[in-house]
C-alpha atoms as a PDB file:
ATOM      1  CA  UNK A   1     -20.624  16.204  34.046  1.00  0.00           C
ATOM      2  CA  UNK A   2     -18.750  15.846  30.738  1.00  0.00           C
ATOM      3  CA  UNK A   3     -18.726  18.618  28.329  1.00  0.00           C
ATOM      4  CA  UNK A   4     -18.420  18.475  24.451  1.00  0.00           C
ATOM      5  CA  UNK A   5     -15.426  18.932  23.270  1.00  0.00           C
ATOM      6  CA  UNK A   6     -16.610  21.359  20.366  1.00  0.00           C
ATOM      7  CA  UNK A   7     -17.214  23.964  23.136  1.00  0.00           C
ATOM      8  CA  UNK A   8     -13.693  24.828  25.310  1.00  0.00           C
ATOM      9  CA  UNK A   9     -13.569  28.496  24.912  1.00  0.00           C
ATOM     10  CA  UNK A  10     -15.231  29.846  27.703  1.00  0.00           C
ATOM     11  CA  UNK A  11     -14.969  33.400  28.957  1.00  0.00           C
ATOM     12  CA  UNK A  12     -12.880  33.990  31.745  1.00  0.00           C
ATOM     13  CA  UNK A  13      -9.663  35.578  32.239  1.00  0.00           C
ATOM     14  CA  UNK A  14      -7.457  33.821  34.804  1.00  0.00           C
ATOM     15  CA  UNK A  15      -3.457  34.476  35.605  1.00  0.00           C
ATOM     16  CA  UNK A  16      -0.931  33.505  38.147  1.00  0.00           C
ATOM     17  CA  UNK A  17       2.472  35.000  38.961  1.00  0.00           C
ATOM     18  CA  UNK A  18       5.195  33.108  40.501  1.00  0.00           C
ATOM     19  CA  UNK A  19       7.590  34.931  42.336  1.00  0.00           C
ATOM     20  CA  UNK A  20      10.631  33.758  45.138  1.00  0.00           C
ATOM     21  CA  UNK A  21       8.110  34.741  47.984  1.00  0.00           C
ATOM     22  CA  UNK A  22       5.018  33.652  46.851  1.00  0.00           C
ATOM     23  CA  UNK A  23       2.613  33.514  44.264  1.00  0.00           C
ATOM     24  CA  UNK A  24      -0.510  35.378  42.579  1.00  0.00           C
ATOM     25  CA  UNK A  25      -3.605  34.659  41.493  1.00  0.00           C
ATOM     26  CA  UNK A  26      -6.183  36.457  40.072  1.00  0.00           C
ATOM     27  CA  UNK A  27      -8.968  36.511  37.965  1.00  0.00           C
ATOM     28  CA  UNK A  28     -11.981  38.888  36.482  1.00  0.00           C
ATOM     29  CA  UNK A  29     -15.604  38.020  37.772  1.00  0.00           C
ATOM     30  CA  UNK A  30     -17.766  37.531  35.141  1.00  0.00           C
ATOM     31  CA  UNK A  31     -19.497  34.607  34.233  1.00  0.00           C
ATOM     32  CA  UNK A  32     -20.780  33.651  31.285  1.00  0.00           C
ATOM     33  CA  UNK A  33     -23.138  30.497  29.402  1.00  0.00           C
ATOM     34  CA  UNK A  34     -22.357  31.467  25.416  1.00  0.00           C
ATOM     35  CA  UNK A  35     -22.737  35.323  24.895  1.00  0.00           C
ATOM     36  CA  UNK A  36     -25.135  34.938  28.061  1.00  0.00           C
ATOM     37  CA  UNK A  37     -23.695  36.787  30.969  1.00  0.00           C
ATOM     38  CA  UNK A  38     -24.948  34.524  33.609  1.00  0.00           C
ATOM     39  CA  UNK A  39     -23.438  35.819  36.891  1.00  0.00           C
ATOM     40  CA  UNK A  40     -21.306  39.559  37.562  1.00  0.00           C
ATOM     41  CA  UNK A  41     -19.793  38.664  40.360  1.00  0.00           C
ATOM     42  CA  UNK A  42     -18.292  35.477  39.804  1.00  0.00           C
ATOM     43  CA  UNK A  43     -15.982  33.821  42.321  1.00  0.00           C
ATOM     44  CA  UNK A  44     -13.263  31.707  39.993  1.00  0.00           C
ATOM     45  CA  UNK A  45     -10.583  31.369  42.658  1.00  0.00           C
ATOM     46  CA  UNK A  46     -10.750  28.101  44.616  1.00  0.00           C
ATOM     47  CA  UNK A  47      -8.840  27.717  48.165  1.00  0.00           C
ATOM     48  CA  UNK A  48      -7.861  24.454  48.062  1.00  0.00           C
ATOM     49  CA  UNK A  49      -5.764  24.542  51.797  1.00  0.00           C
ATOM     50  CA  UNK A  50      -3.496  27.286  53.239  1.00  0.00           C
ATOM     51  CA  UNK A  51      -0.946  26.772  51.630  1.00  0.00           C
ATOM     52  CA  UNK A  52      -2.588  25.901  47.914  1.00  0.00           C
ATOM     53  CA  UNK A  53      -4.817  27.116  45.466  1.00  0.00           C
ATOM     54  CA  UNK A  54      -6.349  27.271  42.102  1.00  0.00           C
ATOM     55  CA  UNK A  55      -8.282  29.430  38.865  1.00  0.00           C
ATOM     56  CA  UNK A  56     -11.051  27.876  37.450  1.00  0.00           C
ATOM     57  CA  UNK A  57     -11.895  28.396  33.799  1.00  0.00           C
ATOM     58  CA  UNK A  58     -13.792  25.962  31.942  1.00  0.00           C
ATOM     59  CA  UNK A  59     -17.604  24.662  32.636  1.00  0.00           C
ATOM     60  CA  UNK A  60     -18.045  25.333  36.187  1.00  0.00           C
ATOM     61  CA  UNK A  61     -19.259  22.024  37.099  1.00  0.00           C
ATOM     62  CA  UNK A  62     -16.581  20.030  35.535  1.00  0.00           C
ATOM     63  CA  UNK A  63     -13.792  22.257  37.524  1.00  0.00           C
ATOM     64  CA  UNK A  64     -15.754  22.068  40.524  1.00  0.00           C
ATOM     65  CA  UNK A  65     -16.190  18.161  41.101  1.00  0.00           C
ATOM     66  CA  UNK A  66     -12.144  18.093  40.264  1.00  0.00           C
ATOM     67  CA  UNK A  67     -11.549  21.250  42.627  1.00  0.00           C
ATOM     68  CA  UNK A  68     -13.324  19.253  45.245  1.00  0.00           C
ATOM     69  CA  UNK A  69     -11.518  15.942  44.576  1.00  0.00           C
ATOM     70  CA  UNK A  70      -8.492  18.014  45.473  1.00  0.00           C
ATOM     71  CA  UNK A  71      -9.858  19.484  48.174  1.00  0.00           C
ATOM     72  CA  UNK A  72     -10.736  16.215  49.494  1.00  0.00           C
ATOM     73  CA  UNK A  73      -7.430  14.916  48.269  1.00  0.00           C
ATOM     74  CA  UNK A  74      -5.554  17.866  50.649  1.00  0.00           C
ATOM     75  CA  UNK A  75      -7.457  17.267  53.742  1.00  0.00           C
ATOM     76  CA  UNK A  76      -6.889  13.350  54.104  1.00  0.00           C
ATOM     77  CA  UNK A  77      -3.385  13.792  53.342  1.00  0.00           C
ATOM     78  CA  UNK A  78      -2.838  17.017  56.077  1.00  0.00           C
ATOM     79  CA  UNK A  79      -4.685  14.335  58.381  1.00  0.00           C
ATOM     80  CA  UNK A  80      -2.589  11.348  57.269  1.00  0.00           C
ATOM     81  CA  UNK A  81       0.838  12.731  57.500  1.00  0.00           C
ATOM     82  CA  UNK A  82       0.526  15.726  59.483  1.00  0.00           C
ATOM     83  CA  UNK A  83       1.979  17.874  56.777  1.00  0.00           C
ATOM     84  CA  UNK A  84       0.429  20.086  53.987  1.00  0.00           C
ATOM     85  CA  UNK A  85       0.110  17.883  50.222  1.00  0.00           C
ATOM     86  CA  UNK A  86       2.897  19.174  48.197  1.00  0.00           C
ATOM     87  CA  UNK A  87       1.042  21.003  45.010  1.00  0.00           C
ATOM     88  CA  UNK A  88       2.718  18.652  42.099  1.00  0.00           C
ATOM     89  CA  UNK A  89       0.502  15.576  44.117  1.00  0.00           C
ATOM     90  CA  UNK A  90      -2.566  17.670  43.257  1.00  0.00           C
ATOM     91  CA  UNK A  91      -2.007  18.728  39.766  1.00  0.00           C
ATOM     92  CA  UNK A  92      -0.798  15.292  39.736  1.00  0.00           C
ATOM     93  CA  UNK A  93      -3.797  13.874  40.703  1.00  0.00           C
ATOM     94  CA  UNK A  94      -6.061  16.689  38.777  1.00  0.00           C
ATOM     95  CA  UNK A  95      -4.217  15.494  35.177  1.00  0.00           C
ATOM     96  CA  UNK A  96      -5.007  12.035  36.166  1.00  0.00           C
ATOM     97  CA  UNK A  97      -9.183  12.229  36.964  1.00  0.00           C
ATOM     98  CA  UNK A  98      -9.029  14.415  33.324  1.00  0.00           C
ATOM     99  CA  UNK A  99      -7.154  11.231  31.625  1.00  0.00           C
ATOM    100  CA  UNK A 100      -8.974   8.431  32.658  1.00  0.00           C
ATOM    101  CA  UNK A 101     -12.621  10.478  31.620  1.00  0.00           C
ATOM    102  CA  UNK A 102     -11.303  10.184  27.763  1.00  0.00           C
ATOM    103  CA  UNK A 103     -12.983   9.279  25.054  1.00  0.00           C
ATOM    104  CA  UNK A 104     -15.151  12.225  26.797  1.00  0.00           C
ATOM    105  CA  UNK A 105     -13.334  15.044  28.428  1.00  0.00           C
ATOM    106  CA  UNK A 106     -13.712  17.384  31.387  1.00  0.00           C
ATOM    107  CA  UNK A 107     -14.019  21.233  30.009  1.00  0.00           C
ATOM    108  CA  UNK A 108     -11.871  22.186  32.604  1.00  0.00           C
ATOM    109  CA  UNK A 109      -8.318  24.114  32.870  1.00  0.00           C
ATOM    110  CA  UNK A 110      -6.858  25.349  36.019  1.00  0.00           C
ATOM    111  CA  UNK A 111      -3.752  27.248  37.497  1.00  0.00           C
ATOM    112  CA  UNK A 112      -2.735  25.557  40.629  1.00  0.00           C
ATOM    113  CA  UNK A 113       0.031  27.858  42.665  1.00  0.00           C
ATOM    114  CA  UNK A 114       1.100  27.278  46.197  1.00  0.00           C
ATOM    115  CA  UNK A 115       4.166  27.074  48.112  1.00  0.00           C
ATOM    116  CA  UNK A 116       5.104  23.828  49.737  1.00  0.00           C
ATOM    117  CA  UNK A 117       8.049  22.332  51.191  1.00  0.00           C
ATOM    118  CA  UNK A 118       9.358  20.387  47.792  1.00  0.00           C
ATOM    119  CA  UNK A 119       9.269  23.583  45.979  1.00  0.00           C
ATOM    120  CA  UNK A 120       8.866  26.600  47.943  1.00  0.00           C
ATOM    121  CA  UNK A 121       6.143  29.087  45.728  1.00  0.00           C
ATOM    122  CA  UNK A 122       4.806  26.937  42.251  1.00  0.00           C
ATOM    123  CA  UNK A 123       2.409  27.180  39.407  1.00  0.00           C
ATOM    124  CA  UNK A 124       1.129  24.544  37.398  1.00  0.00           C
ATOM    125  CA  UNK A 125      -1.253  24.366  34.512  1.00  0.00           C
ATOM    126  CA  UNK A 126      -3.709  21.195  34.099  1.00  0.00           C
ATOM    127  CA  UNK A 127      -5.634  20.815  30.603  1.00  0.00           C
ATOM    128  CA  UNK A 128      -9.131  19.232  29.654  1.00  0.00           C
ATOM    129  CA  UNK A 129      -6.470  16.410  28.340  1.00  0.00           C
ATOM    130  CA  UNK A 130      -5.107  15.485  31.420  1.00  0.00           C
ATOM    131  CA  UNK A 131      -1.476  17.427  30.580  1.00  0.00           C
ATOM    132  CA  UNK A 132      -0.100  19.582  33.182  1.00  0.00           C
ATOM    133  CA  UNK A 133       3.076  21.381  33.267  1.00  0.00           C
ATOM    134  CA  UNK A 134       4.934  23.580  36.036  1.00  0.00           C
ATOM    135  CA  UNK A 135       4.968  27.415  35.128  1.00  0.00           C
ATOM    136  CA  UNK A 136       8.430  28.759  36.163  1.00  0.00           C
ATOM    137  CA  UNK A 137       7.306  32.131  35.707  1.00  0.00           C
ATOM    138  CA  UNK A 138       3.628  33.156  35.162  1.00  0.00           C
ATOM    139  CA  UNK A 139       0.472  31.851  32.779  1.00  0.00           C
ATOM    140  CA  UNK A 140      -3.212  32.480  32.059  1.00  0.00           C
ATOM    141  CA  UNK A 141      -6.131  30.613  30.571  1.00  0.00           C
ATOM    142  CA  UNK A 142      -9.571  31.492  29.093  1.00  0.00           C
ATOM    143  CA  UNK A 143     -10.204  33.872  26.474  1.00  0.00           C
ATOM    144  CA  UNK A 144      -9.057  36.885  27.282  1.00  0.00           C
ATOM    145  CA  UNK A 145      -5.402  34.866  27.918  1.00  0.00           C
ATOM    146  CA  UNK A 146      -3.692  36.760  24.658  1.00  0.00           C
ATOM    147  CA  UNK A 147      -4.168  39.998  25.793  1.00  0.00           C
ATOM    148  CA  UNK A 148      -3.289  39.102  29.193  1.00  0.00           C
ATOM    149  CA  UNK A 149      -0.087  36.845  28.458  1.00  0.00           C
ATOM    150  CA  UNK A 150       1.043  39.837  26.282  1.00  0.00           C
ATOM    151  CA  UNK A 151       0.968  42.304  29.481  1.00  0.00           C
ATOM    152  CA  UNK A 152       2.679  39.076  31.470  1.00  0.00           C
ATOM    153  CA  UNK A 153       5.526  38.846  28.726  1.00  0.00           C
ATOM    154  CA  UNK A 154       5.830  42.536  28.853  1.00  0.00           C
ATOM    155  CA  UNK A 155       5.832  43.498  32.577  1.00  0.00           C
ATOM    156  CA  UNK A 156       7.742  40.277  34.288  1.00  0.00           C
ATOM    157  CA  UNK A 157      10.991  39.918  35.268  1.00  0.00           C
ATOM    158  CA  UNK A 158      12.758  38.203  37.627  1.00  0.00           C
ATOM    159  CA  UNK A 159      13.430  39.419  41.127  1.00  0.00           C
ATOM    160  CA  UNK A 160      10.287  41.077  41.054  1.00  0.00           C
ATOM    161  CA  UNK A 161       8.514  41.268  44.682  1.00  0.00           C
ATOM    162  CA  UNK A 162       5.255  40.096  45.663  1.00  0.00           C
ATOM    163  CA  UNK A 163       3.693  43.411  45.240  1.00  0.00           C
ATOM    164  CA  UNK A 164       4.872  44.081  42.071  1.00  0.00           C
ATOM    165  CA  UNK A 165       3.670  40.395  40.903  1.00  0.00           C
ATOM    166  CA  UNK A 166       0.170  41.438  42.442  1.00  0.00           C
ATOM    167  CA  UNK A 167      -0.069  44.867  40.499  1.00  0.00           C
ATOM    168  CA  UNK A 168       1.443  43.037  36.669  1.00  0.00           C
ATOM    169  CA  UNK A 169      -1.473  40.043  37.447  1.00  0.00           C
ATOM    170  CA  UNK A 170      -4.172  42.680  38.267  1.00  0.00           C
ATOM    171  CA  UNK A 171      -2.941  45.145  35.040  1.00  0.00           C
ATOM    172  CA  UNK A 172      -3.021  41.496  33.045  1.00  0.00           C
ATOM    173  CA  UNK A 173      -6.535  40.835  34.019  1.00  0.00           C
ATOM    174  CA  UNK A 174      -7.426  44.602  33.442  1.00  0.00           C
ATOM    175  CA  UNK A 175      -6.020  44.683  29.933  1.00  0.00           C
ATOM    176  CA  UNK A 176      -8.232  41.453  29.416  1.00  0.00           C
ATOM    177  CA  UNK A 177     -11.419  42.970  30.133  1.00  0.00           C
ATOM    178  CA  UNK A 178     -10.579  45.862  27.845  1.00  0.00           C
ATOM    179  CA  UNK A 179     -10.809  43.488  24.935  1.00  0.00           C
ATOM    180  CA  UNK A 180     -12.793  40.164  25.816  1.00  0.00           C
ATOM    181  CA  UNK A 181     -16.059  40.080  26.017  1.00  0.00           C
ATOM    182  CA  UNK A 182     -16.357  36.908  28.127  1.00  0.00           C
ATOM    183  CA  UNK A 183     -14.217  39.031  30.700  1.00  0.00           C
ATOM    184  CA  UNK A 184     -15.241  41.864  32.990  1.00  0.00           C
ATOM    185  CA  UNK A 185     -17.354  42.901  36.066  1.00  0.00           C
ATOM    186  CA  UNK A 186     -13.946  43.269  38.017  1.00  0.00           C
ATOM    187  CA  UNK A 187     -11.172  41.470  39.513  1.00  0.00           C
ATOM    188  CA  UNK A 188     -10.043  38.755  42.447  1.00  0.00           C
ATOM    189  CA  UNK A 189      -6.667  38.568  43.462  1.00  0.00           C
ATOM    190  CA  UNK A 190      -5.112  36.127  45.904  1.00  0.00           C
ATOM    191  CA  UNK A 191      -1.185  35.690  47.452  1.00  0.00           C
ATOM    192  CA  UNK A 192       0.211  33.021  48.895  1.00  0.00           C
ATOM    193  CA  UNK A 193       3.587  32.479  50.840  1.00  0.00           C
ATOM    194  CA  UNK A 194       5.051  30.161  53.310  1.00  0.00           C
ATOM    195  CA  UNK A 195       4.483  33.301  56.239  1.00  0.00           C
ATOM    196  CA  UNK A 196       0.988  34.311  55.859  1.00  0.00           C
ATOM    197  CA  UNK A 197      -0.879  31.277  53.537  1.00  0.00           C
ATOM    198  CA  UNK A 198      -3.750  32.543  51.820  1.00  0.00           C
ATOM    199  CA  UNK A 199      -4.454  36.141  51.258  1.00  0.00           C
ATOM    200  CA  UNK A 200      -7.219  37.965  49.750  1.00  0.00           C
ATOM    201  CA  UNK A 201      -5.980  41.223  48.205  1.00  0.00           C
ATOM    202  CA  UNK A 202      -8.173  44.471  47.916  1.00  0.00           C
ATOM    203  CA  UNK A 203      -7.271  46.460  44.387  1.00  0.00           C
END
């Protein structure tokens, strides 16, 4: 399902965190159709494998046909090669489904953050124009992303530990909330690292 391109801000918050042993991502729960609140408990983190994962933000059908592509997209290759699909294949692959739909576009952006063999713990952004980008430190999307990049600015720094990437993301989407309508109902917060995989985190 395409979406018009007069309508991309949707209300969501959404961050990740990269750190050197893993990386964060978290999200608030609400879910919204205009100044509707549709749904208060919201699930906008999508485990893609183990070892990879994304935030959706966007029109929730459009990001979850291209969530399952990749999902599909992971499986066959785990199967194929015997070895996890590094993450710049899918965001790879993500940017290129969101080209090729132009003139009409995909409301759709996601964060996809893993850790793989190429390049240990990643983020990467992908646009409703097909343009993605590796994050070398954190990023956000959806409307209540300039409060919470302003916290991210603020609070990161390099070095930090996997717990202290987990409590700046959470204090991020928090922040978010406080000001964005589109935001609230509480918040989701996922790690990931080459020891455990995926992890859901209770704050």
């Amino acid at each position: 399902m395409h979406g018009d391109p007069k309508v991309l801000l949707t209300g969501t918050t959404t961050v990740g965190v990269v750190t050197k042993e893993g990386v964060v991502l978290a999200t608030d729960r609400r879910v919204t159709a205009g100044y509707y609140i549709a749904h208060r408990k919201g699930r906008k983190i999508w485990k893609i494998d183990n070892h990879v994962a994304a935030t959706m933000s966007g029109a929730v059908a459009d990001v979850q046909m291209i969530l399952n592509e990749l999902t599909h997209l992971a499986m066959d290759y785990r199967i194929t090669h015997q070895v996890p699909v590094p993450v710049k294949t899918l965001a790879n692959y993500a940017s290129v489904i969101m080209f090729y739909s132009r003139p009409m576009i995909y409301i759709a952006h996601m964060i996809i953050g893993g850790v793989d063999n190429e390049e240990g713990p990643v983020l990467y952004a992908v646009d409703w124009y097909g343009s993605f980008t590796r994050e070398e430190r954190f990023m956000s999307t959806g409307s209540g992303s300039p409060t919470a990049f302003g916290v991210l600015e603020d609070g990161y720094r390099d070095g930090m530990s996997l717990d202290e990437a987990v409590k700046l993301a959470t204090r991020a989407v928090k922040a978010a909330m406080l000001h964005d309508p589109g935001s609230g109902e509480g918040v989701d917060v996922i790690t990931i690292t080459k020891e455990a995989g995926y992890r859901e985190v209770q704050v």
